[in-house]
Protein backbone atom coordinates (compact mmCIF):
# COMPACT_ATOMS: atom_id res chain seq x y z
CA UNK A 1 -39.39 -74.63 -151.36
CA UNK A 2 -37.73 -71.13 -151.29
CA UNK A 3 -34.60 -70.19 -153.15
CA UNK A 4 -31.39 -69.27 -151.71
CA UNK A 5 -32.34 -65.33 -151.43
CA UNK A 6 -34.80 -66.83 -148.72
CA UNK A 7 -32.16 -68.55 -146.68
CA UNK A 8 -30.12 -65.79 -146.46
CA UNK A 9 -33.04 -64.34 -144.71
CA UNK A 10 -32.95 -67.09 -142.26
CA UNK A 11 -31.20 -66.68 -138.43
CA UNK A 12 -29.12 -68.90 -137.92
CA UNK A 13 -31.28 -70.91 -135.80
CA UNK A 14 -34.02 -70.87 -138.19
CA UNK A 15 -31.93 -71.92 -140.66
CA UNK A 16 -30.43 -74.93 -138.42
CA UNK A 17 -34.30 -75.78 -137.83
CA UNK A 18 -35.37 -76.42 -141.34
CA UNK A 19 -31.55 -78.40 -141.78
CA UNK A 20 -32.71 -80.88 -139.08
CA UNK A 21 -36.20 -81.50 -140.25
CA UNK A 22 -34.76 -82.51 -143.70
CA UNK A 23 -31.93 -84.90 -141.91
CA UNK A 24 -34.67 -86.42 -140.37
CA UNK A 25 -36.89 -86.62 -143.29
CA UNK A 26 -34.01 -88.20 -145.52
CA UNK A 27 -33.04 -90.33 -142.73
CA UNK A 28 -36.51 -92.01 -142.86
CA UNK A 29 -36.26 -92.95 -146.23
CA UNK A 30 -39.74 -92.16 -146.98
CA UNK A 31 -39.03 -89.50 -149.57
CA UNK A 32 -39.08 -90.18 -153.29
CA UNK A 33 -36.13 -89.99 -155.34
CA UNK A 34 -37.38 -86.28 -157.02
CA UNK A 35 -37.90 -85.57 -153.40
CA UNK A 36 -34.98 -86.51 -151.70
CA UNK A 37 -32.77 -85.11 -154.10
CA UNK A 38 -34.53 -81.58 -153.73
CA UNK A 39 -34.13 -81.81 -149.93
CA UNK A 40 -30.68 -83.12 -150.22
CA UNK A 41 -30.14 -80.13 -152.48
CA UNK A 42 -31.63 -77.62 -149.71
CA UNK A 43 -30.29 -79.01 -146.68
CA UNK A 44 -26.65 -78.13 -148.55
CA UNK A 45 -27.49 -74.02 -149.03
CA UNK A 46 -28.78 -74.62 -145.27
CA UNK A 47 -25.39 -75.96 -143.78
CA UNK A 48 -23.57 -73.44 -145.88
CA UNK A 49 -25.22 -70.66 -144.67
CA UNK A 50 -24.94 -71.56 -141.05
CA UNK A 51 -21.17 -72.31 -141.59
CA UNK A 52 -20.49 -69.22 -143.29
CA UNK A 53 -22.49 -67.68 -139.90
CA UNK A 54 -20.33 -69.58 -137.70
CA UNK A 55 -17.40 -68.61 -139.49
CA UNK A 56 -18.68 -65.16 -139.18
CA UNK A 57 -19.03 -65.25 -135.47
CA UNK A 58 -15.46 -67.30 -134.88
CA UNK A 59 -14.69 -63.72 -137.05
CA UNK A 60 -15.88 -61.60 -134.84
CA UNK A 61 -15.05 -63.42 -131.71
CA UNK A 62 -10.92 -63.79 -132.64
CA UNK A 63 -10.96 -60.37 -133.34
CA UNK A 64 -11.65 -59.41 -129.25
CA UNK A 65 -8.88 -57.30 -128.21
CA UNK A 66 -7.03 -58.04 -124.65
CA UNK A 67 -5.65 -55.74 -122.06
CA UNK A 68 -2.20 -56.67 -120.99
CA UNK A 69 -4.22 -58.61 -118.17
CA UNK A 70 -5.82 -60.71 -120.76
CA UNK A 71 -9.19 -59.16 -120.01
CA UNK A 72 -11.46 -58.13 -122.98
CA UNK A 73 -10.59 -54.15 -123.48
CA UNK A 74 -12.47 -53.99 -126.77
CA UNK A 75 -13.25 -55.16 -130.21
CA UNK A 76 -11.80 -54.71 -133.81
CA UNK A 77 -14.10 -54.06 -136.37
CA UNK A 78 -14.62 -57.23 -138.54
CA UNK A 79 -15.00 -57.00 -142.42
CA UNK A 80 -16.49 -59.67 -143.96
CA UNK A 81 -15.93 -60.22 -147.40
C-alpha cells in the first residue's frame, strides 16, 4: 500500500474509489486480522482526505459573492490553511 504522500496525490474521486473497495473488502469479512487492520488504517487517511476536499470545496463555494439581485457577481479568493 502507498503512504499518505500518495493519497494526497489522489482526486478526489480516485481517492473515494480506493475508500469503497476497502468498505467492501472489510465488509466481507474475508480479510485477516493483519489485513483488515491495515485497510481499516487506509480507508481512514482516505475519508480524511476527501473530507478535508469537501471542506475545501464548501470553502470555496460559501465564499461566492452576490449582486444585490442575489446573482453570482464573483468570487473571493479562498486561503486554505
Amino acid at each position: 500500500m502507498t503512504d499518505q504522500a500518495d493519497i494526497t496525490a489522489l482526486s478526489f474521486e480516485e481517492a473515494l474509489k480506493e475508500l469503497e473497495k476497502i468498505v467492501s473488502r472489510l465488509e466481507s469479512g474475508e480479510a485477516a486480522l493483519q489485513e483488515a487492520i491495515d485497510l481499516y488504517e487506509r480507508g481512514d487517511q482516505l475519508r480524511r482526505q476527501c473530507a478535508a476536499r469537501l471542506d475545501a470545496a464548501q470553502a470555496r463555494i460559501d465564499a461566492i459573492r452576490t449582486d444585490a439581485d442575489g446573482r453570482a457577481a464573483g468570487t473571493t479568493p479562498f486561503a486554505a490553511g
